[in-house]
C-alpha atoms as a PDB file:
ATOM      1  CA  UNK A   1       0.000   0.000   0.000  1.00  0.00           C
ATOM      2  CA  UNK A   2       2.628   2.555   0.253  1.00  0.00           C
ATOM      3  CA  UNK A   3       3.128   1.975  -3.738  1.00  0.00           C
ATOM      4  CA  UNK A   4      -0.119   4.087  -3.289  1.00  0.00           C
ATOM      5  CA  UNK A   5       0.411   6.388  -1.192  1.00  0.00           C
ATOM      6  CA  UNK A   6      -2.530   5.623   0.941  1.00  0.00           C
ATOM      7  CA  UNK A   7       0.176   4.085   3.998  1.00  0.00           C
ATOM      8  CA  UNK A   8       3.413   5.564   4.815  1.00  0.00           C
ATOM      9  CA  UNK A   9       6.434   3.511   3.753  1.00  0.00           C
ATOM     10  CA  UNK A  10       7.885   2.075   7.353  1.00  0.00           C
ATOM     11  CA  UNK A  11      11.374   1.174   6.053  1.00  0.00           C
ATOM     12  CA  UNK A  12      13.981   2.586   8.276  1.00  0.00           C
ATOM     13  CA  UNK A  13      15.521   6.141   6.643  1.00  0.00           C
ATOM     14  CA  UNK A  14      19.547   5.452   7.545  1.00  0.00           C
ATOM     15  CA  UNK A  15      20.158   8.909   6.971  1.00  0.00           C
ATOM     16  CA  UNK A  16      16.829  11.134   8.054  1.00  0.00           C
ATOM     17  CA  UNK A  17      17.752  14.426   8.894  1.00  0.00           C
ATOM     18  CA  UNK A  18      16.387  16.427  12.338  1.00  0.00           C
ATOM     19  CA  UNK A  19      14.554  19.032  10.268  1.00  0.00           C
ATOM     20  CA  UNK A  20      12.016  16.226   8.696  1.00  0.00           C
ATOM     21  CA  UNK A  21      10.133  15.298  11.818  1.00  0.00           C
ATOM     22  CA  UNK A  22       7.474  18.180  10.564  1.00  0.00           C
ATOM     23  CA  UNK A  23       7.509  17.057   7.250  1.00  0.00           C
ATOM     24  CA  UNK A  24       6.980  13.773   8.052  1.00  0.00           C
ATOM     25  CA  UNK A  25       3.502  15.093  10.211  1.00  0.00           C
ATOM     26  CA  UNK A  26       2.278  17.026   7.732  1.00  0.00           C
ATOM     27  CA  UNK A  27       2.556  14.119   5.067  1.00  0.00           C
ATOM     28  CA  UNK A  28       0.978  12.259   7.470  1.00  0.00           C
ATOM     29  CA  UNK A  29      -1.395  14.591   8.531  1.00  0.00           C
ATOM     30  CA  UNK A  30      -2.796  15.073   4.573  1.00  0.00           C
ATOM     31  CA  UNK A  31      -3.035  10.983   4.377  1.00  0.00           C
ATOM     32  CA  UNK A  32      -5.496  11.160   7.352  1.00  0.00           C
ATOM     33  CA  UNK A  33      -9.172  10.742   6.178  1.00  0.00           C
ATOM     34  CA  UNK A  34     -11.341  13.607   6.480  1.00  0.00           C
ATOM     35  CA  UNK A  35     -14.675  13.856   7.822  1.00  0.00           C
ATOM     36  CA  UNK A  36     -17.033  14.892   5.092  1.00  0.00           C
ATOM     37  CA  UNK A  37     -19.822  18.260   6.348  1.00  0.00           C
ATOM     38  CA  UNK A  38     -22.686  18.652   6.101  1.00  0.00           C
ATOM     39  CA  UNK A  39     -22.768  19.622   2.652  1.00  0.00           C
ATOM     40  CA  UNK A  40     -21.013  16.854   1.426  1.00  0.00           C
ATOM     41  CA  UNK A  41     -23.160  14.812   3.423  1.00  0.00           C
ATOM     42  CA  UNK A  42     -26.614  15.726   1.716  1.00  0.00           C
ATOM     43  CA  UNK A  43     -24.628  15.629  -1.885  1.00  0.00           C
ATOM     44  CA  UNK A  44     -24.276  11.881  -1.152  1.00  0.00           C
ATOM     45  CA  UNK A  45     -27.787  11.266  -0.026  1.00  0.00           C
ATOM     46  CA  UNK A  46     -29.224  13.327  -3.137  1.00  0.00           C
ATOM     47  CA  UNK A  47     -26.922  11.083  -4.952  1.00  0.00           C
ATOM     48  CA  UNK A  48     -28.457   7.862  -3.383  1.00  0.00           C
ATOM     49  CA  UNK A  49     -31.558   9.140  -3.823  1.00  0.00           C
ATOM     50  CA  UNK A  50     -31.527   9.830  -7.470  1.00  0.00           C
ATOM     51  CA  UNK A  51     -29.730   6.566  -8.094  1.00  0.00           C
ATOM     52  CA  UNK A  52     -32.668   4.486  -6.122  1.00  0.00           C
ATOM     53  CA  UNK A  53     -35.598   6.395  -8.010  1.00  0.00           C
ATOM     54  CA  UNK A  54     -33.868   6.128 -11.904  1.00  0.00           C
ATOM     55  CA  UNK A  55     -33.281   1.937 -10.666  1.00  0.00           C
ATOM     56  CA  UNK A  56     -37.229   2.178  -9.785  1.00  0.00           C
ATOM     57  CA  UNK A  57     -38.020   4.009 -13.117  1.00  0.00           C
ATOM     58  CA  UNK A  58     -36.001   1.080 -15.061  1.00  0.00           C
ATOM     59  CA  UNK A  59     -37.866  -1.532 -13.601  1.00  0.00           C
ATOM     60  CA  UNK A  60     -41.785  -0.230 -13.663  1.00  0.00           C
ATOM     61  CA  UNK A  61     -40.510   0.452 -17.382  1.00  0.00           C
ATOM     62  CA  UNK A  62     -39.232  -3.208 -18.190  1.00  0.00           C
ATOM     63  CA  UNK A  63     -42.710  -4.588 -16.353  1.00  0.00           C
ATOM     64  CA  UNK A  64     -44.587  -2.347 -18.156  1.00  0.00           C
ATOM     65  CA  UNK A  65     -42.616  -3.477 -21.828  1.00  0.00           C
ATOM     66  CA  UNK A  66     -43.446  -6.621 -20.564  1.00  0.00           C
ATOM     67  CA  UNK A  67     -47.212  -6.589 -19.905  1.00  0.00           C
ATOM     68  CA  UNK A  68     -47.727  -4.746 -23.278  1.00  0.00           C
ATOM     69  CA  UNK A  69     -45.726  -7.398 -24.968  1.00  0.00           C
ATOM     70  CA  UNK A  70     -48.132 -10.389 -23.221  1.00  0.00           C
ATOM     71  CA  UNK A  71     -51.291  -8.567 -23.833  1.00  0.00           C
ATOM     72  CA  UNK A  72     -50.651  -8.281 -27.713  1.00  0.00           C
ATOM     73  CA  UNK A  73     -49.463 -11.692 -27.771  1.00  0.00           C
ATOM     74  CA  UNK A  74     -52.960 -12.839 -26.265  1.00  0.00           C
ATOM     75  CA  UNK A  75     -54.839 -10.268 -28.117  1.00  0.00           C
ATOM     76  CA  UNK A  76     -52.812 -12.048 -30.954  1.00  0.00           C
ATOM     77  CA  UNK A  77     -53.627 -15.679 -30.044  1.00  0.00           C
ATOM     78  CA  UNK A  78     -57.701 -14.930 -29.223  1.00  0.00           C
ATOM     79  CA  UNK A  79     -57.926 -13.390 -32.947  1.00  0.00           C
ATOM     80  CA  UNK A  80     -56.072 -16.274 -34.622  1.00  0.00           C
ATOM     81  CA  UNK A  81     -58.990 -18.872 -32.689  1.00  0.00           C
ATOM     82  CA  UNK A  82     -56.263 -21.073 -31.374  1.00  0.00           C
ATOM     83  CA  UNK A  83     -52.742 -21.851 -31.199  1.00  0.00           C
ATOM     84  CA  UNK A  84     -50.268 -19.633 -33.350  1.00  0.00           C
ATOM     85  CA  UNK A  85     -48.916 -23.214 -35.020  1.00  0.00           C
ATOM     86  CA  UNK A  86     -52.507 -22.927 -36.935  1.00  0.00           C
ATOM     87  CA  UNK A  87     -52.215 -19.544 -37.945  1.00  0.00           C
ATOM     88  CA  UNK A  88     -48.781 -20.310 -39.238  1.00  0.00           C
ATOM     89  CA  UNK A  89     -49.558 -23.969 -41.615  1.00  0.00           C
ATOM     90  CA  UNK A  90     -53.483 -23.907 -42.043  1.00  0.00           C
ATOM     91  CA  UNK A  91     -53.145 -25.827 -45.208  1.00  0.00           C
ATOM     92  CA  UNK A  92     -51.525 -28.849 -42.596  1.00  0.00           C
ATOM     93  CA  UNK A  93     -53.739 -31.888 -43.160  1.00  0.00           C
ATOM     94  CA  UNK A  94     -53.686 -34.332 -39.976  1.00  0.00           C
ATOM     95  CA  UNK A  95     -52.815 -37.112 -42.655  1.00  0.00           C
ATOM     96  CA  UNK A  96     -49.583 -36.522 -43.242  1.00  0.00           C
ATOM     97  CA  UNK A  97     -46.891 -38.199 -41.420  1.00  0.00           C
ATOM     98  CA  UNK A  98     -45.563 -36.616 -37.901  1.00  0.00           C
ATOM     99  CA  UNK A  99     -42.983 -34.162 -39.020  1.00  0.00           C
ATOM    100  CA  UNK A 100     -42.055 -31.687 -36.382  1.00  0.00           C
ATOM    101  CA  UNK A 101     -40.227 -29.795 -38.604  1.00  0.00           C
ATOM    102  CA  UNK A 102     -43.229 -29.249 -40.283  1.00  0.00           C
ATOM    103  CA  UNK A 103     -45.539 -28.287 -37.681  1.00  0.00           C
ATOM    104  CA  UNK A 104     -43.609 -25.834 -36.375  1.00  0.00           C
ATOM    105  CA  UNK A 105     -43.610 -24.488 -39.979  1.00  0.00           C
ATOM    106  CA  UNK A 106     -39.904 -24.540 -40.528  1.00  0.00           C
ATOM    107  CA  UNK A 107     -39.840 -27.242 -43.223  1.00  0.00           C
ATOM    108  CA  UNK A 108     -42.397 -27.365 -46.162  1.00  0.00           C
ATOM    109  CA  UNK A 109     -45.113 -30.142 -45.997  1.00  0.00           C
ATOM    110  CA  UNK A 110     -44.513 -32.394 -48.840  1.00  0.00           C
ATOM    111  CA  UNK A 111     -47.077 -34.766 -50.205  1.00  0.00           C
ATOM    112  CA  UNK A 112     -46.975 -38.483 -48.685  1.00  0.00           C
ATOM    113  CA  UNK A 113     -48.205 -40.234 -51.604  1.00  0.00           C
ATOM    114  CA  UNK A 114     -46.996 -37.421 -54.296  1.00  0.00           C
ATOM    115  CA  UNK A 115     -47.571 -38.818 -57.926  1.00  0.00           C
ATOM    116  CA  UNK A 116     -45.286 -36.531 -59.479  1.00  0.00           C
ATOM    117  CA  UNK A 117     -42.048 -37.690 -60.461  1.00  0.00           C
ATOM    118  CA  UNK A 118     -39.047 -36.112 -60.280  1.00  0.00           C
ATOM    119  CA  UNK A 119     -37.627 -33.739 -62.917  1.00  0.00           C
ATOM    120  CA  UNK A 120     -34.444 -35.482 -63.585  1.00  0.00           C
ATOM    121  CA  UNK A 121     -34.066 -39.697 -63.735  1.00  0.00           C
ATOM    122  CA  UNK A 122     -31.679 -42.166 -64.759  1.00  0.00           C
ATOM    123  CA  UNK A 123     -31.826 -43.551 -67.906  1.00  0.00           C
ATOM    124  CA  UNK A 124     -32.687 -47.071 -68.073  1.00  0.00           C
ATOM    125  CA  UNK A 125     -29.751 -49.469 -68.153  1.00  0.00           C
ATOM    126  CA  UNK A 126     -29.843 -51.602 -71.414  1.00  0.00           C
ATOM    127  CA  UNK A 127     -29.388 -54.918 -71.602  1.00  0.00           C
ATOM    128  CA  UNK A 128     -27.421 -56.053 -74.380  1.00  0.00           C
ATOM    129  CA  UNK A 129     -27.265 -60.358 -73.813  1.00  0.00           C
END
């Protein structure tokens, strides 16, 4: 701590002179902690003060972001008639083979029994016995 300043260095001086015995007080003297007044007293409540209300004004604003965001998401969900996985894939017929990808509307829902063939085949091997 004396790298800081904050405590006197308490190494022996081999050499101090007489004349540095007031020195030494007064350096000592200006390390001492001071007792704030009064003024600097209510500057640290106001200080408290306005950090506690703008920390209550933060959070009555995230609650309140919240609530509007859950009231438009049920406002959302009662005008759809159901779950949002219906509004997003109405055209999903309960048929069709169990495909999560597909019900949560990620993937596209193919055909199961699709007679269309694909655009580009094999050509048939010949045989030539």
């Amino acid at each position: 701590m004396a790298l800081f300043g904050l405590i006197p260095d308490r190494s022996p001086e081999p050499t101090a002179p007489a004349g540095d015995a007031a020195a030494d007080a007064a350096r000592l003297a200006a390390l001492q902690p001071q007792h704030p007044g009064p003024r600097e007293l209510r500057a640290q409540a106001v200080h408290r003060l306005q950090i506690g209300l703008f920390g209550l004004a933060g959070m009555l604003l995230i609650v309140s972001l919240a609530n509007v965001i859950m009231d438009r998401a049920k406002l959302v969900d009662r005008t759809t008639g159901g779950s949002p996985a219906a509004a997003v894939s109405p055209s999903a017929s309960p048929s069709t083979a169990n495909d999560p990808l597909v019900d949560m509307g990620v993937a596209p829902e193919l055909p199961v029994g699709s007679a269309v063939k694909p655009a580009h085949q094999a050509p048939p091997a010949s045989s030539d016995n």
